[in-house]
Protein backbone atom coordinates (compact mmCIF):
# COMPACT_ATOMS: atom_id res chain seq x y z
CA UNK A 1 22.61 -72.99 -20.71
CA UNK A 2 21.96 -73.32 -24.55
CA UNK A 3 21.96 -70.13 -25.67
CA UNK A 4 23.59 -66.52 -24.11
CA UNK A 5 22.95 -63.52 -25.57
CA UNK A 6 25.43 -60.99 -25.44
CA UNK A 7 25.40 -56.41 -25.79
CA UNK A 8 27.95 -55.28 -26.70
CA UNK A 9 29.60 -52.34 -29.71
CA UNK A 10 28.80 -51.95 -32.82
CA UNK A 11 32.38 -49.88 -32.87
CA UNK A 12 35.55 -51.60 -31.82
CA UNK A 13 36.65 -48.95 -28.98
CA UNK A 14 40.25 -47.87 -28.54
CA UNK A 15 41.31 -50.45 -26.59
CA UNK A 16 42.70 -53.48 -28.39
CA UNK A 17 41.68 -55.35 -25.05
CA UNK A 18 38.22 -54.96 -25.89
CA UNK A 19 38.09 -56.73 -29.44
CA UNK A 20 40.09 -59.68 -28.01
CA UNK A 21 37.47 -60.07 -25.17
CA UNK A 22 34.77 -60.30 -27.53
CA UNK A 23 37.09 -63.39 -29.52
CA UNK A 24 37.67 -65.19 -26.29
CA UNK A 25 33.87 -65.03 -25.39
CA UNK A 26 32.99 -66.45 -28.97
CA UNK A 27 35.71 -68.80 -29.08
CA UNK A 28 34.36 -69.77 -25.45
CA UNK A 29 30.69 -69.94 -26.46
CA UNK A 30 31.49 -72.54 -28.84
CA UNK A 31 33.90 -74.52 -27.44
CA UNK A 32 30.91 -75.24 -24.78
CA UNK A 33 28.58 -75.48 -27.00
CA UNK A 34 26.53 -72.40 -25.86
CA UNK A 35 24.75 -70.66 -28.86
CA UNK A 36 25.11 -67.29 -28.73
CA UNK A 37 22.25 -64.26 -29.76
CA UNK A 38 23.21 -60.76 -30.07
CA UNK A 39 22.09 -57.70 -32.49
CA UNK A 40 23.35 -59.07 -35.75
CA UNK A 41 26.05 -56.98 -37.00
CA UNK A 42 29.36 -57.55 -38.89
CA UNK A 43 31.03 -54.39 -37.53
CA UNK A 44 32.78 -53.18 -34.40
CA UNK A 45 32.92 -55.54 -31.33
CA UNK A 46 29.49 -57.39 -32.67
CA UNK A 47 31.49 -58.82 -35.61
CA UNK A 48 34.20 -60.22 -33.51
CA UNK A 49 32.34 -61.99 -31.59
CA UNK A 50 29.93 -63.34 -34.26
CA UNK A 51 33.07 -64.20 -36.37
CA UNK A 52 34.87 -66.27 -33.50
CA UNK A 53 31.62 -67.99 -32.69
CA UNK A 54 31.59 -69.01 -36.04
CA UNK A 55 35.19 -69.70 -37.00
CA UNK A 56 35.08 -71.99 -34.08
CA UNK A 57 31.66 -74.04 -35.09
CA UNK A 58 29.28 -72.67 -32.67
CA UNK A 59 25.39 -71.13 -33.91
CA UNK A 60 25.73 -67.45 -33.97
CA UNK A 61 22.19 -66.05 -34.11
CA UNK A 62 21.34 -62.53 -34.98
CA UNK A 63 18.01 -60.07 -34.58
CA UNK A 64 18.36 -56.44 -36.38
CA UNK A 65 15.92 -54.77 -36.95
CA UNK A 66 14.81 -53.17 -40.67
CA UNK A 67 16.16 -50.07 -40.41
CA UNK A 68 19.97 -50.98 -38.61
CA UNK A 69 20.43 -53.90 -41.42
CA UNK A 70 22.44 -51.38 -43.58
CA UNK A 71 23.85 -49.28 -41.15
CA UNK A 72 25.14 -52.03 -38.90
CA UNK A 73 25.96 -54.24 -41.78
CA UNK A 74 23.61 -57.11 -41.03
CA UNK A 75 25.97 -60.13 -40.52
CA UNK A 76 25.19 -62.29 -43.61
CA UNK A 77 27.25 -65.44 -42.67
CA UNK A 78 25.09 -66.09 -38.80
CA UNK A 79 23.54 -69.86 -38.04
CA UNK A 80 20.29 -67.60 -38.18
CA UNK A 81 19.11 -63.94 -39.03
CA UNK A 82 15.96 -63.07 -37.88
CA UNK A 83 15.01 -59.16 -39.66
CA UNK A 84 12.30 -57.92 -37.27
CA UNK A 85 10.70 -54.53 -37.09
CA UNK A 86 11.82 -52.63 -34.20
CA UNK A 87 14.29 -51.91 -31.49
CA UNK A 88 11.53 -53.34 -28.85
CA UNK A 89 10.98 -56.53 -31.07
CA UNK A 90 13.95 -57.14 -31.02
CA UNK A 91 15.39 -56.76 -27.76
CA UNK A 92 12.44 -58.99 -26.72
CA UNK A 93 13.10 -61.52 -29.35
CA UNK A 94 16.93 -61.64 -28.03
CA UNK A 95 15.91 -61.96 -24.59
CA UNK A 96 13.41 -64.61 -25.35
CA UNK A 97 16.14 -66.51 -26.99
CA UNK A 98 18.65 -66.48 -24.35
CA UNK A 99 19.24 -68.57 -21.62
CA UNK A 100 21.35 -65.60 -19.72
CA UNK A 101 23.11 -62.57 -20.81
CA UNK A 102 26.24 -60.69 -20.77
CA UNK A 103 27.11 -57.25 -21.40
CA UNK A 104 30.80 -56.26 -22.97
CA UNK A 105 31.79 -52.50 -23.88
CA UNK A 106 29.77 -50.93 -25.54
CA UNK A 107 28.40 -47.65 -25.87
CA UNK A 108 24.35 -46.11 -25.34
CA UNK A 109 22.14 -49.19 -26.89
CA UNK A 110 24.49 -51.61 -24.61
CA UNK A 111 23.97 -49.48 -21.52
CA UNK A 112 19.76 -49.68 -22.17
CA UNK A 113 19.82 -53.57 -23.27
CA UNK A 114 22.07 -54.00 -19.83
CA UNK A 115 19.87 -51.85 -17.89
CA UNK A 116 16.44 -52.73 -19.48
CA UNK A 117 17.70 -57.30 -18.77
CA UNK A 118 18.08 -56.05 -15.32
CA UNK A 119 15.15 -54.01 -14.32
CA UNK A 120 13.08 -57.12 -16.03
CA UNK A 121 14.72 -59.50 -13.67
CA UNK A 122 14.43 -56.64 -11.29
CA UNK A 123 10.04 -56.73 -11.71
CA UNK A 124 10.36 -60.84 -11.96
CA UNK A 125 9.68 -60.49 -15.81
CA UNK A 126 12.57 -63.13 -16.04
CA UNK A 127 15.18 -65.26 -13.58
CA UNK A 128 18.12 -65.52 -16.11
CA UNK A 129 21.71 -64.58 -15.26
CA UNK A 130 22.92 -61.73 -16.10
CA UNK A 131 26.83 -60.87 -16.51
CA UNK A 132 28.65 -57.58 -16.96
CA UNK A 133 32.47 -58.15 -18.06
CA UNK A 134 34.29 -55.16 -17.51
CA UNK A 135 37.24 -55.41 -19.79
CA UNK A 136 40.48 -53.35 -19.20
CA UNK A 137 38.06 -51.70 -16.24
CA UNK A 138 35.58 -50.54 -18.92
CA UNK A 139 33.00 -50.89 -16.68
CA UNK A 140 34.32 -48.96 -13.58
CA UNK A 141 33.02 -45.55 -13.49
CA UNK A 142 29.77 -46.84 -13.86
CA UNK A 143 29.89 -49.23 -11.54
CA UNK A 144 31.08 -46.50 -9.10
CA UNK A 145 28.25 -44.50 -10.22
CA UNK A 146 25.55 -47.51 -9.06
CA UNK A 147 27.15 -47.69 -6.07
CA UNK A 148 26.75 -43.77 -5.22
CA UNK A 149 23.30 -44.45 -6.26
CA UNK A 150 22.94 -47.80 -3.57
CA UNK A 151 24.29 -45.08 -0.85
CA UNK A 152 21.85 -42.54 -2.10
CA UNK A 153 19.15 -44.83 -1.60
CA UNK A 154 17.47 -45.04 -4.80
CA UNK A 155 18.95 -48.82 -5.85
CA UNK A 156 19.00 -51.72 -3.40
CA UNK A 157 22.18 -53.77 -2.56
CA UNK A 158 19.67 -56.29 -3.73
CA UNK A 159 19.32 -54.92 -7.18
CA UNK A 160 22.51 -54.88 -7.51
CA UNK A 161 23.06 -58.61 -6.38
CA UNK A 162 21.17 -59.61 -10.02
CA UNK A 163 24.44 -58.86 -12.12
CA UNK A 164 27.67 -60.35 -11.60
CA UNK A 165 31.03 -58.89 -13.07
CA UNK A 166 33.80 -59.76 -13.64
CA UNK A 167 37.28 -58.47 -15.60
CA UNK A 168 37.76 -62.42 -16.39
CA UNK A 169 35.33 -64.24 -19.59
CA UNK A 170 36.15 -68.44 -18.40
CA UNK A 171 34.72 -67.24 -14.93
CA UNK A 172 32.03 -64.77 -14.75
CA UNK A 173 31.03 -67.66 -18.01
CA UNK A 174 31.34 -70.06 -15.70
CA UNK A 175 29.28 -68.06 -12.52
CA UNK A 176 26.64 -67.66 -15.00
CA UNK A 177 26.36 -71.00 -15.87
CA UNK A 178 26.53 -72.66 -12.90
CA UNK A 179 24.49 -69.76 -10.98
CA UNK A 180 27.28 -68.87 -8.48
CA UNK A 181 28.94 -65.55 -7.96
CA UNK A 182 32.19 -64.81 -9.25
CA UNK A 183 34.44 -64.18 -6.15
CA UNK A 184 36.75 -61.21 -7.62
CA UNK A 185 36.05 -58.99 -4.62
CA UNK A 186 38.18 -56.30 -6.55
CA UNK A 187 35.01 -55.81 -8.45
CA UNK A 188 32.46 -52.98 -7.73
CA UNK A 189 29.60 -54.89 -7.61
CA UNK A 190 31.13 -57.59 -5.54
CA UNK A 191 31.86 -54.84 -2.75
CA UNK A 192 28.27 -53.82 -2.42
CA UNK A 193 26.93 -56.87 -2.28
């Protein structure tokens, strides 16, 4: 894996366990010499993780498009900024980039960059990993949610088998790069596969 790209909040959240996940991944990143692409802030849980990537001398490569470059504070210290003109351009451009992905908390345009990786590896559009770390059990209500959703019949346990999650970064990172589940049966996901 050369490159993962990574949703996650433009806000920090109100846990301080959320910030510090997004520093271990960066500091992670780097130290294995994975690149990392994301949505090119320099606030909220975005800038921590660009900032640890680069603190720690890994590439850090950002796509915002025109119109978020103020309002998310385009990161102006990144490996690469790429300025593009659209939310669709640049999802696709961060996809195209990326080797796999992982989502961290984050709020509505994390949910629909999770959701929208997944349905593409859902339609075959792409076979790339695809993580979801559920920090301080971020991630659990929703997770309960797809699974009401699996026993409703409107998502396959097969679907769901596409992400892995995990509450630890070294090893859903590691799952994903070695293309293995993680084997935290604690984990929603994990207990409808």
């Amino acid at each position: 894996m050369k490159r993962l790209c990574v949703f996650c909040g433009s806000n920090r959240g109100t846990h301080p366990a959320y910030e510090q996940a997004a520093v271990n991944l960066g500091q992670t990143l780097a130290a294995q010499g994975i690149g990392l692409v994301y949505g090119g802030g320099n606030v909220g849980l975005m800038g921590a993780l660009a900032n640890s990537v680069l603190a720690a001398g890994g590439e850090a490569i950002g796509v915002i498009p025109t119109f978020l470059r103020d309002k998310e504070l385009a990161h102006s210290q990144l490996t690469q900024l790429h300025v593009v003109d659209s939310m669709h351009t640049r999802k696709a451009m961060m996809a195209d980039m990326a080797d796999g992905f992982i989502a961290l908390p984050g709020g509505l345009g994390t949910f629909e960059e999770l959701f929208e990786v997944w349905t593409w590896r859902q339609l075959g559009y792409h076979d790339k990993p695809i993580g979801l770390l559920n920090v301080a059990g971020y991630y659990d209500a929703m997770l309960a949610f797809l699974q009401h959703s699996v026993a409703s019949g409107f998502i396959g346990e097969w679907q769901m088998g596409l992400v892995q999650t995990g509450q630890e970064t070294d090893a859903l990172l590691r799952s994903l790069v070695q293309g293995i589940r993680t084997d935290a049966p604690e984990t929603a996901l994990q207990a409808v596969i």
